[in-house]
C-alpha atoms as a PDB file:
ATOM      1  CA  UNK A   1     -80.411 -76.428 264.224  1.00  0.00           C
ATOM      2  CA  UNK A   2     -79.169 -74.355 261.329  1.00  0.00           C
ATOM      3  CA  UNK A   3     -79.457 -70.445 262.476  1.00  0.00           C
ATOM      4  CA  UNK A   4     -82.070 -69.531 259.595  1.00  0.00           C
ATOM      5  CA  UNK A   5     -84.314 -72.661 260.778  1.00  0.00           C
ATOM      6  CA  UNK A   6     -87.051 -70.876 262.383  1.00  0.00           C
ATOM      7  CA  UNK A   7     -86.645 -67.310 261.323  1.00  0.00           C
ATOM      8  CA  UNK A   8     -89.656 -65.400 259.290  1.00  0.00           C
ATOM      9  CA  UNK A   9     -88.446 -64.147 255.447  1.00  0.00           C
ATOM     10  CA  UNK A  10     -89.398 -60.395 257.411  1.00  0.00           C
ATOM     11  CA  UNK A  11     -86.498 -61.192 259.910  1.00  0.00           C
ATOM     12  CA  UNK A  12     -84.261 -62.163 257.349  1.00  0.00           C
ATOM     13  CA  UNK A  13     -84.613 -59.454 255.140  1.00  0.00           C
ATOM     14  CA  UNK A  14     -84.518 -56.932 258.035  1.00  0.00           C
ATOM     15  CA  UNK A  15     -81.513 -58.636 258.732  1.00  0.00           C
ATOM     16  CA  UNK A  16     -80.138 -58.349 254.915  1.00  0.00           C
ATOM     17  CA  UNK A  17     -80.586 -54.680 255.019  1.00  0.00           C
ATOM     18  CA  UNK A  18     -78.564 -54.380 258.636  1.00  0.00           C
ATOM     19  CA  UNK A  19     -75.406 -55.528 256.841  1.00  0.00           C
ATOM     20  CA  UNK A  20     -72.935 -53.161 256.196  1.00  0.00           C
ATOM     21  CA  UNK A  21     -72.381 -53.228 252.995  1.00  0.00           C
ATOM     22  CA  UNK A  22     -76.092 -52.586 252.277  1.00  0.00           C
ATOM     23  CA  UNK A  23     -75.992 -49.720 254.486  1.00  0.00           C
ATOM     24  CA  UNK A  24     -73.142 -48.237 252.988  1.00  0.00           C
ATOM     25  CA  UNK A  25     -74.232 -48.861 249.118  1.00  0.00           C
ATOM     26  CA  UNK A  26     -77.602 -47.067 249.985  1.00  0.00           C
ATOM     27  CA  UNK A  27     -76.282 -44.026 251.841  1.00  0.00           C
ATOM     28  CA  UNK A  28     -73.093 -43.853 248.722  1.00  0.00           C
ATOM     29  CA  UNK A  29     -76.402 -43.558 246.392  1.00  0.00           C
ATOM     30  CA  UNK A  30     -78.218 -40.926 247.683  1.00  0.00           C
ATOM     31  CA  UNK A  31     -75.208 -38.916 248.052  1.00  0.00           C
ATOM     32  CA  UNK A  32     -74.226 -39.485 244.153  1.00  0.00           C
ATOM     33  CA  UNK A  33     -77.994 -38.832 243.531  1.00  0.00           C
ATOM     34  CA  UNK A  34     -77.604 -35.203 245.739  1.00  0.00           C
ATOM     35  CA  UNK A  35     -74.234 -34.779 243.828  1.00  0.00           C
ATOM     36  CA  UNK A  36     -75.888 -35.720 239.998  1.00  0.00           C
ATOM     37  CA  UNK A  37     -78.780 -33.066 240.864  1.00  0.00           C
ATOM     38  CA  UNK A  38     -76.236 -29.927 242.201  1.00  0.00           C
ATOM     39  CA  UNK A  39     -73.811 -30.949 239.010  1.00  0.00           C
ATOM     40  CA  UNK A  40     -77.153 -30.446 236.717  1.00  0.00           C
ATOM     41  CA  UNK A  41     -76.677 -26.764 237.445  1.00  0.00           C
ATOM     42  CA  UNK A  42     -73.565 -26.186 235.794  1.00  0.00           C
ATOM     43  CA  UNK A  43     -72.836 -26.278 232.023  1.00  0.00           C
ATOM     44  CA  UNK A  44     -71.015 -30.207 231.080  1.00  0.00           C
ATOM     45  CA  UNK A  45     -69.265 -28.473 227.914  1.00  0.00           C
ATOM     46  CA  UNK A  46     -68.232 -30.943 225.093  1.00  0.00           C
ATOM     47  CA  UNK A  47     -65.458 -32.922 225.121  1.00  0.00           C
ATOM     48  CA  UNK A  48     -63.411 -31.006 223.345  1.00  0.00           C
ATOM     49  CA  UNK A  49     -63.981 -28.644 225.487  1.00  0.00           C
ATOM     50  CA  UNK A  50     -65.030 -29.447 228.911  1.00  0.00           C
ATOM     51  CA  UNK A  51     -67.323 -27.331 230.830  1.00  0.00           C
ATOM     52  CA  UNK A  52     -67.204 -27.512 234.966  1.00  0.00           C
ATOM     53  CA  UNK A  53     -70.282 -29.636 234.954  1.00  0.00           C
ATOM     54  CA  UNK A  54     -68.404 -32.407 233.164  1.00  0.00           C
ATOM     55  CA  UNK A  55     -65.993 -34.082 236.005  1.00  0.00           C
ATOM     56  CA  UNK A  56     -69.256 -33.608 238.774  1.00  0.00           C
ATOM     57  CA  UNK A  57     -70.995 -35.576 236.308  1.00  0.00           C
ATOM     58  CA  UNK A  58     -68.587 -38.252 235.725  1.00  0.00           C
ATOM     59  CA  UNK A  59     -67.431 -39.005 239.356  1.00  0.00           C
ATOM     60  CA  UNK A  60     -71.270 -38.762 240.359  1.00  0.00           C
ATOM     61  CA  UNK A  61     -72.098 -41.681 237.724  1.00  0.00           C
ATOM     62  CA  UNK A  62     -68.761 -43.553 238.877  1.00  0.00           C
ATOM     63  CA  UNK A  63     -70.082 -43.016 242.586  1.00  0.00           C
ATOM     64  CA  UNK A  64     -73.619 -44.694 241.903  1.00  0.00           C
ATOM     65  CA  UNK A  65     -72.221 -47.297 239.931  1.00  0.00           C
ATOM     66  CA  UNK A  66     -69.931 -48.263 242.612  1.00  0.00           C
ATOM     67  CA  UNK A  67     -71.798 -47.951 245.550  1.00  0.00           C
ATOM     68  CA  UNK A  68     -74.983 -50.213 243.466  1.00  0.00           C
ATOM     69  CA  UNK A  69     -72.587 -52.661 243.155  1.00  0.00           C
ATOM     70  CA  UNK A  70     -71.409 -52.595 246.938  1.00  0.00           C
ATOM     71  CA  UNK A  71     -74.892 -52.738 247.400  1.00  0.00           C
ATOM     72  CA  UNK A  72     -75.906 -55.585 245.530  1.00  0.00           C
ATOM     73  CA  UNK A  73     -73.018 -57.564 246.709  1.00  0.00           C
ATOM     74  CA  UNK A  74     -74.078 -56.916 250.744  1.00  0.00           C
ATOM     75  CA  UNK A  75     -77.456 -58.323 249.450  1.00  0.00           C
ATOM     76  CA  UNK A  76     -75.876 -61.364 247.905  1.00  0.00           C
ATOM     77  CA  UNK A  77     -73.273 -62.171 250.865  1.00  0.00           C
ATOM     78  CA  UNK A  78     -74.124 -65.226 252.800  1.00  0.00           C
ATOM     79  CA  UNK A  79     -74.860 -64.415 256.274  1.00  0.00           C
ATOM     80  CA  UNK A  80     -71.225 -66.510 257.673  1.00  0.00           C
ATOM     81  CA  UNK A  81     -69.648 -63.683 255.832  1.00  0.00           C
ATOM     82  CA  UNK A  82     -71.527 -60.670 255.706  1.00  0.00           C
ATOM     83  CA  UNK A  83     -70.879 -57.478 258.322  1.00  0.00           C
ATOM     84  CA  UNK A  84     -73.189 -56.059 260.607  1.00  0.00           C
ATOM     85  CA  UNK A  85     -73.812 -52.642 260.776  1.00  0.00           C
ATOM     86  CA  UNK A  86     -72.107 -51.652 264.077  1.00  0.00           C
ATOM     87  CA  UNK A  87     -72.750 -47.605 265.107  1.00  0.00           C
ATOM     88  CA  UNK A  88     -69.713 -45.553 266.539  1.00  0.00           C
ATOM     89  CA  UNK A  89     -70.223 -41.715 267.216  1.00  0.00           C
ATOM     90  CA  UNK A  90     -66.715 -41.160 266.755  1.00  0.00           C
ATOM     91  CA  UNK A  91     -66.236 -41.422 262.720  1.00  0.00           C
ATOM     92  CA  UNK A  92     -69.843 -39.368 262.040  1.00  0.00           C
ATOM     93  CA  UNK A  93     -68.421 -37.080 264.519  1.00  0.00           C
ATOM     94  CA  UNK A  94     -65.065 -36.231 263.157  1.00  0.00           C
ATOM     95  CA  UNK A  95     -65.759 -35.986 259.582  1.00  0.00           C
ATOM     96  CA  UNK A  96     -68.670 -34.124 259.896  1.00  0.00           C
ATOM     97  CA  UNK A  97     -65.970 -31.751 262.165  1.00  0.00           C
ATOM     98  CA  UNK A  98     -63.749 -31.909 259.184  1.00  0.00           C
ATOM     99  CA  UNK A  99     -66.341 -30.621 256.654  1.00  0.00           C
ATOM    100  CA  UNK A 100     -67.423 -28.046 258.999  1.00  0.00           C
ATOM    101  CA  UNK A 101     -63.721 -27.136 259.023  1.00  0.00           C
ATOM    102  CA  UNK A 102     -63.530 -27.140 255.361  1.00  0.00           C
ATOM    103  CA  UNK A 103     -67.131 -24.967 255.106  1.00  0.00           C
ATOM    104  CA  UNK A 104     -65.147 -22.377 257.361  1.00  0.00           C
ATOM    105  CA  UNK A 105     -61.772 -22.520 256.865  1.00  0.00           C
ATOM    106  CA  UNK A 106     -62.238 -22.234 252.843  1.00  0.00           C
ATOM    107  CA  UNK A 107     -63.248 -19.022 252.319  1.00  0.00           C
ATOM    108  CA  UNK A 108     -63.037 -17.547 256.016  1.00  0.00           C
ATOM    109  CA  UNK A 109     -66.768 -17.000 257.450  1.00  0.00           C
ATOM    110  CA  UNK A 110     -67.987 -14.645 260.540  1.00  0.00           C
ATOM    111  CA  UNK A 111     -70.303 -15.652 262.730  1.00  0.00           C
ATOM    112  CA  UNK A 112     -71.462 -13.116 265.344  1.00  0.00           C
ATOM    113  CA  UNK A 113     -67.977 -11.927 267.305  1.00  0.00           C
ATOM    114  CA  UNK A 114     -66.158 -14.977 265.857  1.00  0.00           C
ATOM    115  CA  UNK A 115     -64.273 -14.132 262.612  1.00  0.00           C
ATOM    116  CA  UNK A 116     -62.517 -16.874 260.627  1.00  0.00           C
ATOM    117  CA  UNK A 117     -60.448 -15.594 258.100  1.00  0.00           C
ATOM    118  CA  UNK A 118     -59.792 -17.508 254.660  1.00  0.00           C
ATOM    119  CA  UNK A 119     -57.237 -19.838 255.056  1.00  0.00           C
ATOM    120  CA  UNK A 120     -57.423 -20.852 251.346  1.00  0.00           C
ATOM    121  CA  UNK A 121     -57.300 -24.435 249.875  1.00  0.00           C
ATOM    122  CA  UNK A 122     -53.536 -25.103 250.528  1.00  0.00           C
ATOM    123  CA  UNK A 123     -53.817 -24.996 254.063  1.00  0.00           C
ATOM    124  CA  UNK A 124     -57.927 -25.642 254.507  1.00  0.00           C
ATOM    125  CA  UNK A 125     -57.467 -29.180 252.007  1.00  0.00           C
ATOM    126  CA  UNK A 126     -54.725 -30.724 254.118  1.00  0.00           C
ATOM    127  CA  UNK A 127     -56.240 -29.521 257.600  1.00  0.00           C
ATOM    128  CA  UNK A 128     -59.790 -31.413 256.494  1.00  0.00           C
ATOM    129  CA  UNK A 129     -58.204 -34.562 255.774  1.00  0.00           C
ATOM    130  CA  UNK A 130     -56.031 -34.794 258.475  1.00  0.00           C
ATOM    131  CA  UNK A 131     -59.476 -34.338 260.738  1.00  0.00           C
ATOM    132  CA  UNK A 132     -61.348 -36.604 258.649  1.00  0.00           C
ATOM    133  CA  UNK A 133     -58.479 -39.031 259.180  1.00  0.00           C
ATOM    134  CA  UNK A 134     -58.591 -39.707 262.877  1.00  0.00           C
ATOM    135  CA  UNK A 135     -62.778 -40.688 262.587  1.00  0.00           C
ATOM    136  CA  UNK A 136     -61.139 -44.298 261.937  1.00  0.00           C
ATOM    137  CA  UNK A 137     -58.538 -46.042 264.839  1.00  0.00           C
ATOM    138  CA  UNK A 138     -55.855 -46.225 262.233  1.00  0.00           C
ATOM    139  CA  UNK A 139     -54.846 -42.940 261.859  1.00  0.00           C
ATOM    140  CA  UNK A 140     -50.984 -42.669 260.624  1.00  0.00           C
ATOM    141  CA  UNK A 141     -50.330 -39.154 260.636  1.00  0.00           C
ATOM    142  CA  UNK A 142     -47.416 -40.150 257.411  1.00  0.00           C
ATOM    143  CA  UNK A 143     -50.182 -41.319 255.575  1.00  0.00           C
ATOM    144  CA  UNK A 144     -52.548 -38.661 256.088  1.00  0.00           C
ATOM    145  CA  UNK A 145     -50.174 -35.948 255.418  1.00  0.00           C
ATOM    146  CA  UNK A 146     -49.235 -37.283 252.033  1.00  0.00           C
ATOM    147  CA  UNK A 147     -52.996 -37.586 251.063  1.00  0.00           C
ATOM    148  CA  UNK A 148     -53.633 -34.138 252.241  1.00  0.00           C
ATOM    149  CA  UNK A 149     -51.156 -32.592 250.711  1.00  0.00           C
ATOM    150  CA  UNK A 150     -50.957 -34.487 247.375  1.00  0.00           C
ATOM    151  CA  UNK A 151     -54.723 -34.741 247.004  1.00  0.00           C
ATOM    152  CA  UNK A 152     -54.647 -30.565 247.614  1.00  0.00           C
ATOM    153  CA  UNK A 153     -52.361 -30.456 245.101  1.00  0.00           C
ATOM    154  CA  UNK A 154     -54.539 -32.743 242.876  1.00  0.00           C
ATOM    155  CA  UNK A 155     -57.767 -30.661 243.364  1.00  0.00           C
ATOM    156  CA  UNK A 156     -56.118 -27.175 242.764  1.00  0.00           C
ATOM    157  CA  UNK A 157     -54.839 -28.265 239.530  1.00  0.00           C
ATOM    158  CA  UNK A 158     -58.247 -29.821 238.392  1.00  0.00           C
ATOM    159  CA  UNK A 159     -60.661 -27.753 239.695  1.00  0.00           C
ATOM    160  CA  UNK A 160     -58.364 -24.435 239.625  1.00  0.00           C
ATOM    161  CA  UNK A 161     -56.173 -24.521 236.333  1.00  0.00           C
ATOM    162  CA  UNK A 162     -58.040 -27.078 234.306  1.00  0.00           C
ATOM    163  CA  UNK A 163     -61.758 -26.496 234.879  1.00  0.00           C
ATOM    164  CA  UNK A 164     -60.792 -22.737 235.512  1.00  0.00           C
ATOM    165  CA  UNK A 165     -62.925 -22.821 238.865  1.00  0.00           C
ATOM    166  CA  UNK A 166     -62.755 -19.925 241.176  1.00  0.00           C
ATOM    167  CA  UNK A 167     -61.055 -21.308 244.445  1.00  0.00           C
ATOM    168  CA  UNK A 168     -59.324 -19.482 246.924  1.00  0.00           C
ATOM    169  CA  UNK A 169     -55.623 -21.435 246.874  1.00  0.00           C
ATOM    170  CA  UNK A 170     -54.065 -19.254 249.939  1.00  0.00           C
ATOM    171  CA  UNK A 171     -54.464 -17.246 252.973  1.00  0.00           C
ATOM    172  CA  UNK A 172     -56.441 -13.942 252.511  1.00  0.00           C
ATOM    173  CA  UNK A 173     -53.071 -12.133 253.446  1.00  0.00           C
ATOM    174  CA  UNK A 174     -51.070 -14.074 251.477  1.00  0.00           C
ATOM    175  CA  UNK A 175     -53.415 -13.862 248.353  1.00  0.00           C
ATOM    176  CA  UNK A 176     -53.324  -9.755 249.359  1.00  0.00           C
ATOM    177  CA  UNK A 177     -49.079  -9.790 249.186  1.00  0.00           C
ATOM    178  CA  UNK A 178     -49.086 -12.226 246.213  1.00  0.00           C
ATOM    179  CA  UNK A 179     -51.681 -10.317 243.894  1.00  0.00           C
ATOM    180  CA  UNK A 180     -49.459  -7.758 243.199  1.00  0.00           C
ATOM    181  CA  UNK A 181     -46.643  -9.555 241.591  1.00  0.00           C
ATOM    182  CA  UNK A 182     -48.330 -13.014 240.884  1.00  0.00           C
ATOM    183  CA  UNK A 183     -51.315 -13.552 238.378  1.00  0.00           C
ATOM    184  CA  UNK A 184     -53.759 -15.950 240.014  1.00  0.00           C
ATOM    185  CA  UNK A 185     -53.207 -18.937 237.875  1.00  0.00           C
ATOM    186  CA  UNK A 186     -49.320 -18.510 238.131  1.00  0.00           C
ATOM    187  CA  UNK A 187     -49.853 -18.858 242.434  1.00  0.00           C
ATOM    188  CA  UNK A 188     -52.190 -21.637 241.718  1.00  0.00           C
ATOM    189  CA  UNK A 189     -50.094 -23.827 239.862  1.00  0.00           C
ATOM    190  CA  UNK A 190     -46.689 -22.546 242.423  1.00  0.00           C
ATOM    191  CA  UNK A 191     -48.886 -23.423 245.208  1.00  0.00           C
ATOM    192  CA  UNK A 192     -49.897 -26.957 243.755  1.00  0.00           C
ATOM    193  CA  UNK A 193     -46.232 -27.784 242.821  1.00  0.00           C
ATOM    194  CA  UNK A 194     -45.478 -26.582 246.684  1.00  0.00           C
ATOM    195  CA  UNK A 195     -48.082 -29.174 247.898  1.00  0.00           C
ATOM    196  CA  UNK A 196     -47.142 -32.105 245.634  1.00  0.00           C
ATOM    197  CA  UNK A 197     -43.356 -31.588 247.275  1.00  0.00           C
ATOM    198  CA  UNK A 198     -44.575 -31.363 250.779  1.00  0.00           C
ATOM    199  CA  UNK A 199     -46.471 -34.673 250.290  1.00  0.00           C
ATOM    200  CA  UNK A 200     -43.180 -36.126 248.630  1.00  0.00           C
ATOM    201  CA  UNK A 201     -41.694 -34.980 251.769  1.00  0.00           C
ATOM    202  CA  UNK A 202     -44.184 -36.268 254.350  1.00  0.00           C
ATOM    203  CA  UNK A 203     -44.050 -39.818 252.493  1.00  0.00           C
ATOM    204  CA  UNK A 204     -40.271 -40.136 252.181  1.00  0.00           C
ATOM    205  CA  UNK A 205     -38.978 -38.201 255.509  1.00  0.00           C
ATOM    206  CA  UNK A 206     -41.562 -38.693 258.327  1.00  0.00           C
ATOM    207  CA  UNK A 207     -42.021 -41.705 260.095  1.00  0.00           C
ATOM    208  CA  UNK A 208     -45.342 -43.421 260.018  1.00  0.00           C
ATOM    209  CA  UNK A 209     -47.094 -43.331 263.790  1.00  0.00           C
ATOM    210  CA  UNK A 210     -49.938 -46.072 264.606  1.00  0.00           C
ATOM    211  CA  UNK A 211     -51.645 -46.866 267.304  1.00  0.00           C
ATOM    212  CA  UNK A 212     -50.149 -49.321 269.407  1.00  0.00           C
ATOM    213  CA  UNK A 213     -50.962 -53.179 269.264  1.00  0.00           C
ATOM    214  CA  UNK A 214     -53.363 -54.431 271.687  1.00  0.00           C
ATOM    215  CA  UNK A 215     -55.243 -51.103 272.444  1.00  0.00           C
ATOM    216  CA  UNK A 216     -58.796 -51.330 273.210  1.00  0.00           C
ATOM    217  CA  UNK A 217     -61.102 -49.929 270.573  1.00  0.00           C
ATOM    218  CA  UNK A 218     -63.928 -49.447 272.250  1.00  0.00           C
ATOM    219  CA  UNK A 219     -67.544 -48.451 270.615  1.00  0.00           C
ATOM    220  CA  UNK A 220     -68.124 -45.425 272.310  1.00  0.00           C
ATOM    221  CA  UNK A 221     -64.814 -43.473 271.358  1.00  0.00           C
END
């Protein structure tokens, strides 16, 4: 008997909606929705001259677009191929650890007797993605150190230098010692060229680490 033989249409689109894919393309929307909304508060500029509303804007569209198509596709799958959602604690876990980390980390917060200080983007950036990272079994800690680094690097100079956002790029210390000598934009862009050779580094010197073959990956880690 064929599996759908017997099955009410409410079953099988409760089913539809279970898939992964599905899942995924909804939850991708409402965060490009919550981004689109937060972007609406800053000015977009022209394009001539680009205000720091523009690139939110953009990568929000790109986002929905994406994730409506990932969406539509998990809809459209037949149900030999299609992915069911499957719920592990340890990925929500982890990167919602890592933006936590980032939250803190950033500018340096103090909560109660517990003072952070601000570690600044160049070491907060990297130390968020190499959390975020290990929420998945295939962590390579080569890989992850390239991305942090280089995607650091990345952000600093669009968000810093070309959108001329106000970020803290080091260590409150560090920014203390540097201020004297160094304008602001000048340690910016040093401290982006510093990250893009650290992830040149990482990717060319450091040996990629995976987990072994044949390891259980159970649900519940």
């Amino acid at each position: 008997m064929p599996p759908t033989q017997g099955r009410e249409p409410g079953d099988m689109a409760r089913g539809r909606f279970a898939r992964i894919d599905v899942v995924a393309g909804l939850l991708l929307m409402a965060v490009a929705a919550a981004a689109w909304s937060q972007a609406l508060r800053l000015d977009p500029g022209v394009m001539r001259n680009l205000g720091p509303g523009m690139v939110p804007r953009a990568l929000a569209a790109l986002l929905f677009a994406c994730s409506a198509a990932l969406f539509v596709a998990g809809l459209l799958q037949s149900g030999a191929r299609a992915e069911r959602l499957r719920l592990v604690l340890r990925g929500p876990l982890i990167v919602g650890l890592a933006i936590v980390t980032f939250a803190a980390t950033l500018r340096g917060v103090e909560l109660g007797a517990l003072a952070i200080p601000q570690f600044g983007l160049a070491v907060a950036g990297p130390l968020t993605i190499v959390i975020a990272g290990h929420g998945g079994f295939e962590a390579d800690r080569r890989e992850l150190l390239t991305l942090g680094f280089g995607l650091t690097a990345l952000c600093m100079l669009l968000f810093g230098d070309w959108l001329g956002m106000s970020l803290p790029t080091v260590p409150g210390l560090v920014e203390q010692a540097l201020s004297r000598s160094l304008s602001p934009e000048t340690t910016l862009r040093a401290v982006a060229a510093l990250e893009a050779a650290l992830a040149a580094a990482v990717w060319r010197f450091l040996p990629g680490v995976r987990p072994a073959d044949g390891v259980e990956r159970g649900d519940d880690v």
